[in-house]
N, C-alpha and C. Protein backbone atom coordinates (compact mmCIF):
# COMPACT_ATOMS: atom_id res chain seq x y z
N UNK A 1 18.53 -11.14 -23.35
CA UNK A 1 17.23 -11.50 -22.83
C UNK A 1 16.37 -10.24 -22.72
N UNK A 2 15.48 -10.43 -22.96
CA UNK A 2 14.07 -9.26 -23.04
C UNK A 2 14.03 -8.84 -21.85
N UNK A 3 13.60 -9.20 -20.53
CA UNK A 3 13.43 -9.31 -19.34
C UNK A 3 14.92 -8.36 -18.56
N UNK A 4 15.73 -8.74 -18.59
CA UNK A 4 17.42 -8.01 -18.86
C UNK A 4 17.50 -7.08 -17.49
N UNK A 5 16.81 -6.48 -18.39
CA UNK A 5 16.79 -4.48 -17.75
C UNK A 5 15.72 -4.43 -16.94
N UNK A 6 15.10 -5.62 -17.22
CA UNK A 6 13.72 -5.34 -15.86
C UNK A 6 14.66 -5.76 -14.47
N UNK A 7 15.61 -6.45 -14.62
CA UNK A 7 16.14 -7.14 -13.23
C UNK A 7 17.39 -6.64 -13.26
N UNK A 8 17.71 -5.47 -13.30
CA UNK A 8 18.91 -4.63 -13.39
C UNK A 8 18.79 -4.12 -12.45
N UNK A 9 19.76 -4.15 -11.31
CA UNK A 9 20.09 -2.87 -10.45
C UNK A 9 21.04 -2.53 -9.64
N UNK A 10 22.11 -1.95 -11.08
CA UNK A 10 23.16 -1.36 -10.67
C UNK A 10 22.82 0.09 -10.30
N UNK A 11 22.77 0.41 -8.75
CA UNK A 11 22.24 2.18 -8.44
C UNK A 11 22.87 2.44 -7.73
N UNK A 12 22.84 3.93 -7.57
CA UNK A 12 23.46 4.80 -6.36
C UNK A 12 23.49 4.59 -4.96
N UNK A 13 24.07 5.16 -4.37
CA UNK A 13 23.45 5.49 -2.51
C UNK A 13 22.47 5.95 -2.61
N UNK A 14 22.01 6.72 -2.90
CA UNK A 14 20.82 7.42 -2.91
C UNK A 14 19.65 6.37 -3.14
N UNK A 15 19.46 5.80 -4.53
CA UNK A 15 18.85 4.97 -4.80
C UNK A 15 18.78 4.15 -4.01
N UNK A 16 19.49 3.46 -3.00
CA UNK A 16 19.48 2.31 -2.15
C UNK A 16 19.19 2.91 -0.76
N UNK A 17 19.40 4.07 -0.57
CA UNK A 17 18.58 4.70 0.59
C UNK A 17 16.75 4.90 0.52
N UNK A 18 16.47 5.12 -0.53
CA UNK A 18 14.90 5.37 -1.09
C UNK A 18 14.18 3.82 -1.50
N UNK A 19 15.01 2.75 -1.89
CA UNK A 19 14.30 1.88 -1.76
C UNK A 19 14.31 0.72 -0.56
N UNK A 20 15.51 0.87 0.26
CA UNK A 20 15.23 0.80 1.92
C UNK A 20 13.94 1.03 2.43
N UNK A 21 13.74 2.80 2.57
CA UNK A 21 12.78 3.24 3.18
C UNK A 21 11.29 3.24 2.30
N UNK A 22 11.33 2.89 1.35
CA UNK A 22 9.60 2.53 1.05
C UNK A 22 9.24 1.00 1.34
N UNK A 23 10.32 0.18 0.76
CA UNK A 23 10.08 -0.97 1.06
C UNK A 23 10.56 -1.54 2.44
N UNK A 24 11.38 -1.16 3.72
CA UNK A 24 11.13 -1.29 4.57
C UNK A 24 10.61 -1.02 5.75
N UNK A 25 10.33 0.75 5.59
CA UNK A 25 9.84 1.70 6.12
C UNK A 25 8.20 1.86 6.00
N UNK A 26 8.08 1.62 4.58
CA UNK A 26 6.78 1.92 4.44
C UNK A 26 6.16 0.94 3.84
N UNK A 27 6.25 0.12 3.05
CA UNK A 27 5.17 -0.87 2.24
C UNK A 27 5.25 -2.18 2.99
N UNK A 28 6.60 -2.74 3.58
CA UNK A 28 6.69 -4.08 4.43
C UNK A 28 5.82 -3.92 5.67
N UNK A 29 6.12 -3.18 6.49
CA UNK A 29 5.22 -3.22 7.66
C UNK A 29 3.72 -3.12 8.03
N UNK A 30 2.95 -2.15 6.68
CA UNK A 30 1.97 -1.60 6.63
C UNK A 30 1.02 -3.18 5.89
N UNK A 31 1.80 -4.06 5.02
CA UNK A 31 1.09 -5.22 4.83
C UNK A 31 1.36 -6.21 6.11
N UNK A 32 2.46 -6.24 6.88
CA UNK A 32 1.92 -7.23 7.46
C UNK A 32 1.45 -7.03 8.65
N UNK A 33 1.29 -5.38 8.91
CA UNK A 33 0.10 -4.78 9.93
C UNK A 33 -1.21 -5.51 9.58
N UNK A 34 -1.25 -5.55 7.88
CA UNK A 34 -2.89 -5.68 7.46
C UNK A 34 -3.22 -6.95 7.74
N UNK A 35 -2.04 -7.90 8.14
CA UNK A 35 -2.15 -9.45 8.44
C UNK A 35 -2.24 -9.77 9.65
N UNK A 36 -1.64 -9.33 10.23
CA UNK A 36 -1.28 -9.47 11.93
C UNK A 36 -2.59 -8.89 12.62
N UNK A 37 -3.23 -7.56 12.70
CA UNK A 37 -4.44 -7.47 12.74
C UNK A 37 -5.54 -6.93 11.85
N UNK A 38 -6.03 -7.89 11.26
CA UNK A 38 -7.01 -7.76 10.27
C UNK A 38 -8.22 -6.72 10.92
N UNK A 39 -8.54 -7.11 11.91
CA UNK A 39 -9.64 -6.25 12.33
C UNK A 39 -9.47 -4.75 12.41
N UNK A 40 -8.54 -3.97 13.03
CA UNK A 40 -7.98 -3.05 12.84
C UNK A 40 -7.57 -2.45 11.46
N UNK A 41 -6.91 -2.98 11.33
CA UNK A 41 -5.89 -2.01 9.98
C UNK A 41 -6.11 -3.47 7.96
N UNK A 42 -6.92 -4.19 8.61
CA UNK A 42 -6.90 -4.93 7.25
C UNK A 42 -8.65 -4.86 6.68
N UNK A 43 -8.98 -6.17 6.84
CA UNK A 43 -10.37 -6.04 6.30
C UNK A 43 -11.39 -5.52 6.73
N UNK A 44 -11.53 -5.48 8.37
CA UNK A 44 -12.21 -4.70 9.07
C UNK A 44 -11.77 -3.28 8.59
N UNK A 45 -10.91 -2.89 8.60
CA UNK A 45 -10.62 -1.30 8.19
C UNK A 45 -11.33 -1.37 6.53
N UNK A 46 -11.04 -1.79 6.13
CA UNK A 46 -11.43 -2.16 4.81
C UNK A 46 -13.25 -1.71 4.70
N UNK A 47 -14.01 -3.04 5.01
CA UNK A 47 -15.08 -3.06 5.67
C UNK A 47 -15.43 -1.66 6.14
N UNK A 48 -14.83 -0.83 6.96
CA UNK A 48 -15.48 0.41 7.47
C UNK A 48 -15.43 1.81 6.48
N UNK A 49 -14.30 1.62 5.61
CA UNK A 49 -14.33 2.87 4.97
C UNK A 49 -15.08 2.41 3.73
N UNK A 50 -15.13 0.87 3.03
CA UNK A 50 -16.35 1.00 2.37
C UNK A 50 -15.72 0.06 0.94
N UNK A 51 -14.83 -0.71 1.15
CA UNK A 51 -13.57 -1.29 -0.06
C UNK A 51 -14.99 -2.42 -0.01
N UNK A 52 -14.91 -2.78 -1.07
CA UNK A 52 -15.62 -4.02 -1.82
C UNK A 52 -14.95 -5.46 -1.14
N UNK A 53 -15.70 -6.44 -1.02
CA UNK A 53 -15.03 -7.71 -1.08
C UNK A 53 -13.81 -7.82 0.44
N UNK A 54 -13.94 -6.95 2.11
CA UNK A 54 -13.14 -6.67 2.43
C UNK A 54 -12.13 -8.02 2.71
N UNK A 55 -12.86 -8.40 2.94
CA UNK A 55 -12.09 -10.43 3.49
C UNK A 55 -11.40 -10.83 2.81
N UNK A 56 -11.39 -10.71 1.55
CA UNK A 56 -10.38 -10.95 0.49
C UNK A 56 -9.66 -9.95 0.19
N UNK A 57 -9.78 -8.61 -0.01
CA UNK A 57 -8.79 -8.00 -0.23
C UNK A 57 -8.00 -7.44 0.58
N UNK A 58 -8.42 -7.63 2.31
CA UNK A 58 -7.37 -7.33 3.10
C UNK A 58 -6.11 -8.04 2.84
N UNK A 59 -6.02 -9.41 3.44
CA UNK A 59 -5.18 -10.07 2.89
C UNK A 59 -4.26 -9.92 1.87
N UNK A 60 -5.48 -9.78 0.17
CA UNK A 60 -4.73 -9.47 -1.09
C UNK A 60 -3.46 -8.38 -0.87
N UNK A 61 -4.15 -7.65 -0.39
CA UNK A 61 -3.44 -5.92 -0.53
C UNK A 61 -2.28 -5.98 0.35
N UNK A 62 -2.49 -6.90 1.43
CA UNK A 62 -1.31 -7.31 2.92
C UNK A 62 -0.26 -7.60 1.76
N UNK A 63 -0.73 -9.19 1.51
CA UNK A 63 0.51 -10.01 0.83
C UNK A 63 1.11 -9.26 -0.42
N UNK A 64 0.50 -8.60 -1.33
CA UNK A 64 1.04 -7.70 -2.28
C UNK A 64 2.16 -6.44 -1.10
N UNK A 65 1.74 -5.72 -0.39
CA UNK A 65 2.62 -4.80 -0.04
C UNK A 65 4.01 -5.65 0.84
N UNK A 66 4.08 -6.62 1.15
CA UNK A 66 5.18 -7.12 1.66
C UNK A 66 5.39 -7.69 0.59
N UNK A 67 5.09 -8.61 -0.54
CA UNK A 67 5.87 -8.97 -1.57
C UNK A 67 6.50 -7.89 -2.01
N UNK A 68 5.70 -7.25 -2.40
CA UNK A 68 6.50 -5.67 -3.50
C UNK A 68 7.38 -5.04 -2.97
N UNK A 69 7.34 -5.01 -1.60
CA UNK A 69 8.21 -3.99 -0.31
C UNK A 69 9.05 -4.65 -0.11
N UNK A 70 9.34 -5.86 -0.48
CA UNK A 70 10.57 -6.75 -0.34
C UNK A 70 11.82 -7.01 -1.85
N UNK A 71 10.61 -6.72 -2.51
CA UNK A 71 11.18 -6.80 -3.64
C UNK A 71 12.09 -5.44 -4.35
N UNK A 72 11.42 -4.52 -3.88
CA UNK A 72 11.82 -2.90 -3.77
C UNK A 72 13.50 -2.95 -3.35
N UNK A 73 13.11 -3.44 -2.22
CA UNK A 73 14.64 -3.31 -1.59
C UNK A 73 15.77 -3.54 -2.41
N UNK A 74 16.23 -4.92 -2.53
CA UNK A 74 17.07 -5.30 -3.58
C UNK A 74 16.77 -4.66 -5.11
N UNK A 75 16.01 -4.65 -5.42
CA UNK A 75 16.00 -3.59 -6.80
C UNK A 75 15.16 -4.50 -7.67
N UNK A 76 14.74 -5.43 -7.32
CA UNK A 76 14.77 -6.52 -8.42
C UNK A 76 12.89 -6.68 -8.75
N UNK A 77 13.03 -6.13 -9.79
CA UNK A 77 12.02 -6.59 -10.73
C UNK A 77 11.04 -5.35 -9.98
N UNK A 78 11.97 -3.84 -9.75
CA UNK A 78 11.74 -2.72 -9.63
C UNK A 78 9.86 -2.30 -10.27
N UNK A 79 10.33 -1.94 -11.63
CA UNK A 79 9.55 -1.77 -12.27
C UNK A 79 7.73 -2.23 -11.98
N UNK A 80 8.30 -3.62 -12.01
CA UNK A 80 6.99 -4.63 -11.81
C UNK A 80 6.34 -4.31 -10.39
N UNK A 81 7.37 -4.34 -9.55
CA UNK A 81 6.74 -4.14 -7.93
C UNK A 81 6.05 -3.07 -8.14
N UNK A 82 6.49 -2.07 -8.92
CA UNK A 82 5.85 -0.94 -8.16
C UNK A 82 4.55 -0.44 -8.75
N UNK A 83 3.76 -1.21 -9.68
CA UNK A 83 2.72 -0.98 -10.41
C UNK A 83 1.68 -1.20 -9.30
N UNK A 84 1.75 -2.20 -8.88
CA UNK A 84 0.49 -2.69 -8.19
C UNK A 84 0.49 -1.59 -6.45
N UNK A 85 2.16 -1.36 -5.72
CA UNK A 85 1.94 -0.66 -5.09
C UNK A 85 1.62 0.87 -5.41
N UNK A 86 2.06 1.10 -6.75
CA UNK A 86 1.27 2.28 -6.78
C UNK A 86 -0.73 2.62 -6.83
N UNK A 87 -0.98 1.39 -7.29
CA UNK A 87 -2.55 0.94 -7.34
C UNK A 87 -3.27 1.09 -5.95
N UNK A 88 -2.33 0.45 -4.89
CA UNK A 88 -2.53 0.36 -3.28
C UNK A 88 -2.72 1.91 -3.19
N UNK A 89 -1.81 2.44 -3.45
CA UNK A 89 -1.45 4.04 -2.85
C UNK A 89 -2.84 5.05 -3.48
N UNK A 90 -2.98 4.65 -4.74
CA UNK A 90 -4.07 5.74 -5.20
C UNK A 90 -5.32 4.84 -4.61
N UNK A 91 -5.75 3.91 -4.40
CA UNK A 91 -7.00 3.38 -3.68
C UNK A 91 -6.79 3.71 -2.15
N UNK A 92 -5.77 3.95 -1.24
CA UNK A 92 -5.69 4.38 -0.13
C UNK A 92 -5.86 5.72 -0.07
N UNK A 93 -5.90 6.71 -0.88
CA UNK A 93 -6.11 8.18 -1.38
C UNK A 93 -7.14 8.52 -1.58
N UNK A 94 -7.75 7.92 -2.52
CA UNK A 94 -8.98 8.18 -3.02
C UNK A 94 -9.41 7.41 -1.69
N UNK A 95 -9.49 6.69 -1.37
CA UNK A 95 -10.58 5.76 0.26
C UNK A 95 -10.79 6.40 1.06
N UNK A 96 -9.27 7.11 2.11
CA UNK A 96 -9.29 7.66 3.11
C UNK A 96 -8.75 9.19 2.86
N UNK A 97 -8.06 9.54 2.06
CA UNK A 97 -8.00 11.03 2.32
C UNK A 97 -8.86 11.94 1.66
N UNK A 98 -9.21 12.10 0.65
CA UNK A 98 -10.49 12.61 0.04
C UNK A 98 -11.85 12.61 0.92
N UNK A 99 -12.54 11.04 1.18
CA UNK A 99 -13.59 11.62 1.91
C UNK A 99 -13.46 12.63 3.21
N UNK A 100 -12.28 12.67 4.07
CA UNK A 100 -12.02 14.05 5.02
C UNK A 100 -11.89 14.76 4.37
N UNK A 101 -10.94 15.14 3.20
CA UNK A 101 -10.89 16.73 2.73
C UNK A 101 -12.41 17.29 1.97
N UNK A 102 -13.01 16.88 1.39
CA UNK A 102 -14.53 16.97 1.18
C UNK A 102 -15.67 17.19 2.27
N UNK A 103 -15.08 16.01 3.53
CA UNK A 103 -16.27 15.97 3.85
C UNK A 103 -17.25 15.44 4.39
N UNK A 104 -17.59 14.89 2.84
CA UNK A 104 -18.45 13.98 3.17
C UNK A 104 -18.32 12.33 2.10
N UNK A 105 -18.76 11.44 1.91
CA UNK A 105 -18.84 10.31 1.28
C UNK A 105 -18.30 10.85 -0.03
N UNK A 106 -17.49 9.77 -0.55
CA UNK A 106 -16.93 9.98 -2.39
C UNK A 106 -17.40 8.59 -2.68
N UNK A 107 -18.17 8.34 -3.88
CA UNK A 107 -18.59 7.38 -4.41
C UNK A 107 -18.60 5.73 -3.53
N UNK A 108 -18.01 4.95 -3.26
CA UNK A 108 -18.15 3.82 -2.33
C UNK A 108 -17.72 4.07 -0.76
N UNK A 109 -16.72 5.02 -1.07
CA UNK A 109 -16.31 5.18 0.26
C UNK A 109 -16.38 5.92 1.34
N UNK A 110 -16.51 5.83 2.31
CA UNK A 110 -17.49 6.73 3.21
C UNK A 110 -15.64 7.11 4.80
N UNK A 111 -16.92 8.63 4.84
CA UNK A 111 -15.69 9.11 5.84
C UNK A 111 -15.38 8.31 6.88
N UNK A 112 -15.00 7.58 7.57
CA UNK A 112 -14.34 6.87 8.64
C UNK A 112 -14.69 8.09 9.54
N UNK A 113 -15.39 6.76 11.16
CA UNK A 113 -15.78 7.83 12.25
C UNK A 113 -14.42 7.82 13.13
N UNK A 114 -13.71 8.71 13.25
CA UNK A 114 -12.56 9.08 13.91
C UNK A 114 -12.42 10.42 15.01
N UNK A 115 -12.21 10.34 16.43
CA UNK A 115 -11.89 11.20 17.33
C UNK A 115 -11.78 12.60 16.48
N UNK A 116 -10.26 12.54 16.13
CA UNK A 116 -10.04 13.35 15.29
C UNK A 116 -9.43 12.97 13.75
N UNK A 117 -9.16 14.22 13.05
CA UNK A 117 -8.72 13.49 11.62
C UNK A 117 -7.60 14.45 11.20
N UNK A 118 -6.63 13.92 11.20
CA UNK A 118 -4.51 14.98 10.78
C UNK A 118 -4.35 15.10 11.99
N UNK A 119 -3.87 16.51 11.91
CA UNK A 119 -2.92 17.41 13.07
C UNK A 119 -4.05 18.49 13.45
């Protein structure tokens, strides 16, 4: 079958320690933060730093990072999960960390008014 090796995952310890911790550590919780409170950390956050369409793509981006972050874990259909969370990760980069290291505004997205910003 073509498909085969996409749903293969015979791996290491190692390997099963690293996809634990992105997909339960980091991509599961952080979508269904974006669900649980939208206003905060989903579309409203969305909405403030300047994402297009926020009402819909809070949600979108929620249910994608707990699908993919679930899917991570077990290994299965590796490959595929991780396209779209890598898409999340460079639009969370370019959104929120760039306009602080600059400054000021990068093309749609604007600096978020924050107390402070890092360490």
């Amino acid at each position: 079958m073509i498909l085969s090796r996409e749903f293969d995952s015979r791996t290491t310890g190692w390997t099963v320690l690293v996809r634990l911790l992105v997909g339960l550590v980091v991509f599961f919780p952080e979508g269904l933060q974006k669900l649980i409170f939208p206003a905060l950390l989903g579309a409203g956050r969305f909405s403030r730093i300047g994402i297009p369409w926020p009402d819909v793509l809070g949600p979108f981006v929620g249910g994608f990072e707990i699908v993919c972050g679930l899917l991570i874990v077990p290994g299965l259909a590796t490959r595929f999960a991780a396209i779209p969370l890598l898409i999340v990760t460079i639009v969370a980069i370019v959104s929120t960390k760039l306009p602080i290291l600059l400054g000021h505004d990068l093309w749609i997205f604007h600096v978020p008014s924050m107390p402070r910003y890092g360490f």
